[in-house]
Protein backbone atom coordinates (compact mmCIF):
# COMPACT_ATOMS: atom_id res chain seq x y z
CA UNK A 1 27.49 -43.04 -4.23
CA UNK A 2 25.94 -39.68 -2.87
CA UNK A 3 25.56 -38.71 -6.57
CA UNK A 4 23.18 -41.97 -6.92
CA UNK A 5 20.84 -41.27 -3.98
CA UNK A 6 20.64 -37.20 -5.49
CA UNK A 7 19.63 -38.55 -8.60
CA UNK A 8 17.10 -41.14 -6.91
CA UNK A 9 15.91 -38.19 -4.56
CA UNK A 10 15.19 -35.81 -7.87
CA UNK A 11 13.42 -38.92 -9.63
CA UNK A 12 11.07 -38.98 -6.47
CA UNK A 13 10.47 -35.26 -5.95
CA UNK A 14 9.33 -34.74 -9.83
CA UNK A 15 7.81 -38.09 -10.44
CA UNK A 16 5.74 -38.30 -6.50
CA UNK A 17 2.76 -40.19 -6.62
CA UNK A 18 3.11 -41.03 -10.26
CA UNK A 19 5.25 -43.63 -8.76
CA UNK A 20 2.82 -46.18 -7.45
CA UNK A 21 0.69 -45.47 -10.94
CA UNK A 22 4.13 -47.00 -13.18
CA UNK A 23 5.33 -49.31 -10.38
CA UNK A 24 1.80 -51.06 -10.40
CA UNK A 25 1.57 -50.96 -14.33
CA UNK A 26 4.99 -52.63 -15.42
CA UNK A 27 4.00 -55.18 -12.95
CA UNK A 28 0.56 -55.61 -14.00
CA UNK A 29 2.26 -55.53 -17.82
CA UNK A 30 4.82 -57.88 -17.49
CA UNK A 31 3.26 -60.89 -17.86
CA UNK A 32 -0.30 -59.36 -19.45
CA UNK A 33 1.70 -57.93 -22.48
CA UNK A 34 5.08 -59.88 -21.74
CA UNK A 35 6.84 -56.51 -20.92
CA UNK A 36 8.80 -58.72 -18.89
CA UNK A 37 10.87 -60.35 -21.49
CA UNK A 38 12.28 -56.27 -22.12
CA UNK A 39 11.90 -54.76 -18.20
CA UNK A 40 11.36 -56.97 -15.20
CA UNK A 41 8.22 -55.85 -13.04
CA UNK A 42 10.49 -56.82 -10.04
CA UNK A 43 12.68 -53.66 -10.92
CA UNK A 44 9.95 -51.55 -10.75
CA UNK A 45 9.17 -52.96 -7.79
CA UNK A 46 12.57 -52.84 -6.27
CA UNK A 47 12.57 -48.85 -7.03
CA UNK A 48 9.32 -48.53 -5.32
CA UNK A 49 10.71 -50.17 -2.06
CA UNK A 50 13.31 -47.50 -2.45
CA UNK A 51 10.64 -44.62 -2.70
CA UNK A 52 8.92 -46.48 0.43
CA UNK A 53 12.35 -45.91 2.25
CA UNK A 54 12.68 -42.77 1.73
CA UNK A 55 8.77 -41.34 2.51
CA UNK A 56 8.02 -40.24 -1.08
CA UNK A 57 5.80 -43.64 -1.00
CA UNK A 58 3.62 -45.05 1.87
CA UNK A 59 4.83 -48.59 2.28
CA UNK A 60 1.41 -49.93 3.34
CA UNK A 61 0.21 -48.29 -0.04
CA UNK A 62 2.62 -50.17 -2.23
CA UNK A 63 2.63 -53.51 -1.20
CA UNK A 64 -1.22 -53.90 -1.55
CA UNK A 65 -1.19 -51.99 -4.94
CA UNK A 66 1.89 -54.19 -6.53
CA UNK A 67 -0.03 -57.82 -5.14
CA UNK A 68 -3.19 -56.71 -6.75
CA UNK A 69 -1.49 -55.63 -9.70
CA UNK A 70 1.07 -59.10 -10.01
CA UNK A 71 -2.43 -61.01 -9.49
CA UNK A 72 -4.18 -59.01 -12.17
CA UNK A 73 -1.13 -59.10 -14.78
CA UNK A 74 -0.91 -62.86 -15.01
CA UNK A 75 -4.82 -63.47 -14.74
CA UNK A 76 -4.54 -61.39 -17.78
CA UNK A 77 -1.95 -63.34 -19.47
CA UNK A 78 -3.60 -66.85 -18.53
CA UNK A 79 -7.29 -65.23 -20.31
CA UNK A 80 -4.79 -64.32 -23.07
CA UNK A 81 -2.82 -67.71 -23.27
CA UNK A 82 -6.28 -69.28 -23.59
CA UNK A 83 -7.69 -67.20 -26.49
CA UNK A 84 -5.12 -66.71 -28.33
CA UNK A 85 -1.89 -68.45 -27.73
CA UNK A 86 -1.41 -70.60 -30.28
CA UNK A 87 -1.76 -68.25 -32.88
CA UNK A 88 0.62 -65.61 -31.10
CA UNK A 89 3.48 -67.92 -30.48
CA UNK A 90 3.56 -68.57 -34.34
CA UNK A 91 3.59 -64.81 -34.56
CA UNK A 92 6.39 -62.17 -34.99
CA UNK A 93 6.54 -61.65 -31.31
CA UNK A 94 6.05 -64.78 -30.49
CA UNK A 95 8.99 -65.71 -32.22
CA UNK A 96 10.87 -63.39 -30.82
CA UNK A 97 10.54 -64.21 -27.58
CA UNK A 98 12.21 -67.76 -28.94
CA UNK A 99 10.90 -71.36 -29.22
CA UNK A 100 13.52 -72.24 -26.64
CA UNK A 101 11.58 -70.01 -24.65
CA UNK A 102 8.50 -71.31 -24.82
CA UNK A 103 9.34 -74.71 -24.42
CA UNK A 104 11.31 -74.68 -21.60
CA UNK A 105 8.53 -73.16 -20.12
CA UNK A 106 5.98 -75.86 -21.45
CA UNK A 107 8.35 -78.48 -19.90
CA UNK A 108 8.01 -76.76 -16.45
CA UNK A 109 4.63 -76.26 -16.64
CA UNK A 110 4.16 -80.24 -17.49
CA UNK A 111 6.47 -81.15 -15.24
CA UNK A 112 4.84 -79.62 -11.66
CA UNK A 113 1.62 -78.91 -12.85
CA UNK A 114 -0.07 -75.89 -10.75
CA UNK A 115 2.58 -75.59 -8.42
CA UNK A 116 4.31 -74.03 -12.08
CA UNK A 117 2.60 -71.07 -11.58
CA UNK A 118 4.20 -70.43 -8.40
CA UNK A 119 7.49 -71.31 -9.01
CA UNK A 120 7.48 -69.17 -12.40
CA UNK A 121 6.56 -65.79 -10.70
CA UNK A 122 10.02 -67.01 -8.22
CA UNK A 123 11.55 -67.23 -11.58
CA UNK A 124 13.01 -64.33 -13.90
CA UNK A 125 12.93 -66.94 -17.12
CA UNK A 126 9.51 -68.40 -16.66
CA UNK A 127 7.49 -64.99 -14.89
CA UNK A 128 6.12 -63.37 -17.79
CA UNK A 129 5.82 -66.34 -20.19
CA UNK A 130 4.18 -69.18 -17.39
CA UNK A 131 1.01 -67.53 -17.23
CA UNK A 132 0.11 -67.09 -21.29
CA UNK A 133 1.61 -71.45 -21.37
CA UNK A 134 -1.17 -72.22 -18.30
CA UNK A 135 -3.89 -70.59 -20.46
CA UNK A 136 -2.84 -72.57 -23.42
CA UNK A 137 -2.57 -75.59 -21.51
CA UNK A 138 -5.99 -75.79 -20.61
CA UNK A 139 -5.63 -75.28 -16.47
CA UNK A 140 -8.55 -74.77 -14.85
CA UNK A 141 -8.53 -70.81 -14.13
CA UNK A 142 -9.29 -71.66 -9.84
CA UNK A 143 -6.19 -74.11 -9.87
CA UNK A 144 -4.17 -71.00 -11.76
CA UNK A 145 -5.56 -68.45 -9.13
CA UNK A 146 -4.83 -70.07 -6.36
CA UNK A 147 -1.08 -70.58 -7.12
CA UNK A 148 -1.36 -66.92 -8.84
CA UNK A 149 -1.99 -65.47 -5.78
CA UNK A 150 -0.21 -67.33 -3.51
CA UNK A 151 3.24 -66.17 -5.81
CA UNK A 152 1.73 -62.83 -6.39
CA UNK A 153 1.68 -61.97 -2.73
CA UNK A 154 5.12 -63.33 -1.76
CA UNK A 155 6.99 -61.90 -4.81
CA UNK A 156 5.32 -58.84 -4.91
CA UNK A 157 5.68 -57.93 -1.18
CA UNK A 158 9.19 -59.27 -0.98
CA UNK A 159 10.16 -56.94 -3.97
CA UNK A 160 9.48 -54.08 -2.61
CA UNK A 161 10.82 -55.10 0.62
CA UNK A 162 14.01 -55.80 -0.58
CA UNK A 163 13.99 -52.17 -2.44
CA UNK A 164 13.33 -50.69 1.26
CA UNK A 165 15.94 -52.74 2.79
CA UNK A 166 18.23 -51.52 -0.38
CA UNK A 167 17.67 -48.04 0.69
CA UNK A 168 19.20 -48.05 3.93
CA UNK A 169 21.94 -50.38 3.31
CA UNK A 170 22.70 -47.72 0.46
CA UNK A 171 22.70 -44.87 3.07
CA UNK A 172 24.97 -46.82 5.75
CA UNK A 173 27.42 -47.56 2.43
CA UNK A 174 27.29 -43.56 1.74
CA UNK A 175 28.23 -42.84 5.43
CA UNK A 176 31.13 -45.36 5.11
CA UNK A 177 32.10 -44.24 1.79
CA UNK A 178 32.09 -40.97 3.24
CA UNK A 179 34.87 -42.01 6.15
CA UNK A 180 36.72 -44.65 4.30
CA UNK A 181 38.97 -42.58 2.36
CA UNK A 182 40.27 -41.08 5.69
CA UNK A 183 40.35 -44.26 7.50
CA UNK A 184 42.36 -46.06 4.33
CA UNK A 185 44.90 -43.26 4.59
CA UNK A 186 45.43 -42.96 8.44
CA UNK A 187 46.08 -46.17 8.68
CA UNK A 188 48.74 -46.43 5.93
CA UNK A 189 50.01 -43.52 7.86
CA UNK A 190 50.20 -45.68 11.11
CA UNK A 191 51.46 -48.81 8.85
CA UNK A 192 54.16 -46.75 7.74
CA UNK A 193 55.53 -45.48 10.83
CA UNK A 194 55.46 -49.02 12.43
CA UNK A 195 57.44 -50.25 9.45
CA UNK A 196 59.70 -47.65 10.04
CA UNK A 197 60.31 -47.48 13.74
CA UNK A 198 61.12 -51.45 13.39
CA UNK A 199 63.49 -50.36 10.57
CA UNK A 200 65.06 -47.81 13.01
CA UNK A 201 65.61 -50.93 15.54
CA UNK A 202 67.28 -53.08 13.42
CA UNK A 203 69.78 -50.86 12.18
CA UNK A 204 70.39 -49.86 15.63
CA UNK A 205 70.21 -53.36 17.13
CA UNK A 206 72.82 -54.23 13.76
CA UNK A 207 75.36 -51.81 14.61
């Protein structure tokens, strides 16, 4: 476990404010270029909390910068959808990101409307594909914002959250981990002697 956080403390300490730049772009890219069909934005995000935690990121930095960018990603991918979707899902990549793919997110979409939007960012399947289907779908661009942002702000800011809150569970594990190999074998030292002091007494109480 300490070997984890040294490598995670090196990453910060060469990579330093570089950090917010690649946090903010794979979320910005995951839905505007579907990089999130190969790397989630949310584990960018999750790393960045971790940064946060430990001071080689300003918190109130990262969640403003990974909204704006969430927001600006799938606005992106809606303009996109509405240009040109039809034409890229009959493409290479299109097809590679699978017709089962695509259609399960057209049924969503269909099935709640606007409120899609939101639930696909809340959704690993959906996050990067919703956006391009609500262009091609013909949603009005305010109805898309609104539930855009709305899942923007809560996913974004709860990702990196949860990568802060990851960060100091991980250092009260290391401090345990560090004891628990002592505790484990003091008390198998104390469960052996009780086994054999009541050993001792029945022999004795036996003869």
């Amino acid at each position: 476990m300490r070997r984890v956080t040294e490598l995670l403390k090196n990453i910060g300490e060469h990579a330093g404010s570089w950090l917010y730049v690649i946090a903010a772009l794979l979320a910005f890219a995951e839905a505007a270029i579907l990089v999130g069909m190969v790397l989630p934005g949310e584990t960018a995000l999750l790393v960045a909390g971790y940064f946060c935690h430990e001071q080689v990121l300003s918190l109130w930095i990262m969640i403003p910068l990974a909204v704006v960018a969430a927001i600006a990603g799938d606005s992106v991918g809606f303009e996109f959808g509405r240009k040109f979707g039809p034409g890229f899902r009959r493409s290479r990549l299109g097809q590679w990101v699978g017709e089962p793919r695509w259609q399960v997110a057209d049924k969503f979409l269909h099935r709640h409307g606007g409120k899609a939007v939101f639930f696909g960012r809340l959704t690993a399947l959906l996050r990067a594909l919703m956006p391009s289907i609500a262009g091609m779908s013909g949603m009005p661009y305010r109805t898309f914002l609104l539930w855009n942002a709305i899942g923007g702000l809560i996913w974004a800011t709860g990702c990196v959250l949860l990568g802060y809150a990851f960060a100091s569970a991980l250092h009260r594990v290391e401090q345990y981990l560090t004891w628990a190999p002592i505790a484990v074998l003091v008390l198998l030292v104390v469960v052996a002697v009780v086994l054999h002091v009541r050993k001792r007494r029945r022999e004795s109480v036996g003869s």
